[in-house]
Protein backbone atom coordinates (compact mmCIF):
# COMPACT_ATOMS: atom_id res chain seq x y z
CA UNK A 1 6.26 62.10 71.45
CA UNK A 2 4.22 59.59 73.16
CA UNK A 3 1.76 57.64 70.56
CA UNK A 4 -0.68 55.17 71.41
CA UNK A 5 -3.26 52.92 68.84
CA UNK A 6 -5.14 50.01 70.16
CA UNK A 7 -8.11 48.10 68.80
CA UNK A 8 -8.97 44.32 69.92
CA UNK A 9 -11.42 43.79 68.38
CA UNK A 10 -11.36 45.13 64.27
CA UNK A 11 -10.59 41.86 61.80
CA UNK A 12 -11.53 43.85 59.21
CA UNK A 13 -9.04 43.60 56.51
CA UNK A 14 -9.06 44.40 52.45
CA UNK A 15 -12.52 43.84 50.71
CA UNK A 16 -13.94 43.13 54.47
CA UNK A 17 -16.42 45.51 55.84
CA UNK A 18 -15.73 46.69 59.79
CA UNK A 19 -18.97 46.63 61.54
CA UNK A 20 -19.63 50.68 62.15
CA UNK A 21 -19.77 50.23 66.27
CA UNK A 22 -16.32 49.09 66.15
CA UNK A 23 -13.66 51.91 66.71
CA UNK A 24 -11.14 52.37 63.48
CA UNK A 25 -7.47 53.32 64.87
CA UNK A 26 -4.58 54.09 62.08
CA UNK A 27 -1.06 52.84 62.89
CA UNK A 28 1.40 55.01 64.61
CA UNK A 29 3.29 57.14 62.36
CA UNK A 30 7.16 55.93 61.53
CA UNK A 31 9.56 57.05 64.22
CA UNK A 32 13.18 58.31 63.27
CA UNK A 33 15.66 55.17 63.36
CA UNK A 34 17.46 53.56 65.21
CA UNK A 35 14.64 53.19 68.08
CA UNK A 36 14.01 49.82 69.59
CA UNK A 37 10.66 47.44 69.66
CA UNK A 38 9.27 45.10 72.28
CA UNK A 39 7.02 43.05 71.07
CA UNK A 40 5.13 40.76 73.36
CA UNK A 41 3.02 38.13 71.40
CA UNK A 42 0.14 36.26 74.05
CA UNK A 43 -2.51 33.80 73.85
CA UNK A 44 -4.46 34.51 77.57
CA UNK A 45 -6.22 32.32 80.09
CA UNK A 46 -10.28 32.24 80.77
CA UNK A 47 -8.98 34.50 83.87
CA UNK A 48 -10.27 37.87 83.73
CA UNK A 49 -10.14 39.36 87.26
CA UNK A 50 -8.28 42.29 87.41
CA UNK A 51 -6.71 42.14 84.33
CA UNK A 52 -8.23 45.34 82.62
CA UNK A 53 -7.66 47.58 85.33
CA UNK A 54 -3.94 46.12 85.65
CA UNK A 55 -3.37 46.75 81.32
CA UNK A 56 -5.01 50.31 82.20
CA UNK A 57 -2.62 51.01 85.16
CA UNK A 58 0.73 49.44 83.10
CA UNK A 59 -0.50 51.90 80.22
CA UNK A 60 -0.30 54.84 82.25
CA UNK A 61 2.81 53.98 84.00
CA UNK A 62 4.68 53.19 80.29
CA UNK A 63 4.30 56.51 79.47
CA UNK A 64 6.37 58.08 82.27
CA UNK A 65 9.55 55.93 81.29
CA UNK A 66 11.68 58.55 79.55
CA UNK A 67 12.09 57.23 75.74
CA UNK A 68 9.27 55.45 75.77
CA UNK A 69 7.56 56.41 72.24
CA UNK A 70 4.26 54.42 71.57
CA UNK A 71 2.58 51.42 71.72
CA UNK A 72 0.05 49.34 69.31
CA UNK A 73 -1.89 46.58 70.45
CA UNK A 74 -4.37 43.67 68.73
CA UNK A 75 -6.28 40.53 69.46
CA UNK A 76 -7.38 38.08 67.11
CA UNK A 77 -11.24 36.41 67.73
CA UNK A 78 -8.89 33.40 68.59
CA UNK A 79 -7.03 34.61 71.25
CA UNK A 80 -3.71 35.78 70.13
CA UNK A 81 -3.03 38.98 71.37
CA UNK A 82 -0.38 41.16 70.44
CA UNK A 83 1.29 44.43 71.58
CA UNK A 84 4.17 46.05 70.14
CA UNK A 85 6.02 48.64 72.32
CA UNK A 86 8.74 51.25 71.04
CA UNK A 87 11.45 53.17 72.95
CA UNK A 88 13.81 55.14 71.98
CA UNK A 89 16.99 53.21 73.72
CA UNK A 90 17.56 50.01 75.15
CA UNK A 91 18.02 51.92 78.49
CA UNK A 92 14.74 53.15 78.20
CA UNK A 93 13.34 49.52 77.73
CA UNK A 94 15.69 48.64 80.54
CA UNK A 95 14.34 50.98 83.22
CA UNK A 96 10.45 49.81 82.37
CA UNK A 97 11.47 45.77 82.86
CA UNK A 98 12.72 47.34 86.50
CA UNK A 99 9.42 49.05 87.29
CA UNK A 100 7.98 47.83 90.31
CA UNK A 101 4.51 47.37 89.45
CA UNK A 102 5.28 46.39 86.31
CA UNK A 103 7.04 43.44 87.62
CA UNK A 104 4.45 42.81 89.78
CA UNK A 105 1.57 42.51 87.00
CA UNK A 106 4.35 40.45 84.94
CA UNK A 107 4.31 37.62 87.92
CA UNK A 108 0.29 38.38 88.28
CA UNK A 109 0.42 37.64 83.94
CA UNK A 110 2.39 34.42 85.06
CA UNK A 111 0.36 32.96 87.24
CA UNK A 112 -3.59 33.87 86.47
CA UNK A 113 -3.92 35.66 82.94
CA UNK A 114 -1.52 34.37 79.98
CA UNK A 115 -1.35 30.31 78.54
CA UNK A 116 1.60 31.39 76.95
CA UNK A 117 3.64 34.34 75.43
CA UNK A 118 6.63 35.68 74.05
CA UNK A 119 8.68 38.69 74.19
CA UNK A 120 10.63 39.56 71.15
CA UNK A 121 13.05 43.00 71.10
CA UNK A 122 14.68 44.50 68.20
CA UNK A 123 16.42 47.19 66.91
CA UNK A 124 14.85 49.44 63.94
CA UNK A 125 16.91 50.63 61.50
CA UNK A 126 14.53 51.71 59.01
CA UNK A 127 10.92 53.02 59.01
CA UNK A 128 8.33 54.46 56.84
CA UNK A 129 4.91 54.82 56.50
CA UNK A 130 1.54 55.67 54.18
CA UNK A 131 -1.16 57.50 54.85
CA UNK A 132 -4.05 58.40 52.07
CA UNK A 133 -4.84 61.84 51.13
């Protein structure tokens, strides 16, 4: 099952109303442990050119990496940008860092369209979630 919820631009929180033009996504649902997370934590340059198209493409090509279960991704009206990956093996997370184009766009992130970031990976070993009824 491949899962995907985005938003970068909701800061609503408790007690906060969104503003109604702005899409509402729900987290993915919990995945059956163990699985594995990437997360990749960025604060981005003023450079813009090309990088939607090249987050589009990297999207798409994610997906076709067998055990490759979801993603969730956020960016805070400061900058801070986060995006949290899951796989189901570290072999799976193993065979996207080889990717060809992802590597490329990783050099491109390098040198025009990230300040900073990190990459943090993990294993799960327990997960759970809530929905309302």
């Amino acid at each position: 099952m491949t899962t995907d919820s985005s938003d970068s631009s909701d800061s609503s929180g408790p007690g906060s109303s969104a503003d109604a033009s702005v899409e509402r996504v729900a987290p993915l649902p919990p995945f059956q442990p163990p699985y594995y997370v990437v997360v990749f934590t960025s604060l981005r340059t003023d450079e813009d050119a090309g990088y939607g198209e090249t987050a589009g493409r990297m999207a798409d090509l994610v997906r076709e990496v067998p055990g490759f279960l979801g993603v969730e991704s956020a960016r805070t009206p400061g900058g801070l940008g986060i995006t949290v990956s899951y796989f189901e093996s570290e072999e799976a997370i193993a065979e996207w860092r080889r990717q060809v184009e992802h590597r490329a766009a990783q050099e491109r992130g390098r040198a025009e369209w990230y300040e900073s970031f990190s990459v943090h990976v993990s294993k799960v070993e327990r997960s759970y979630g809530f929905v309302r009824e």
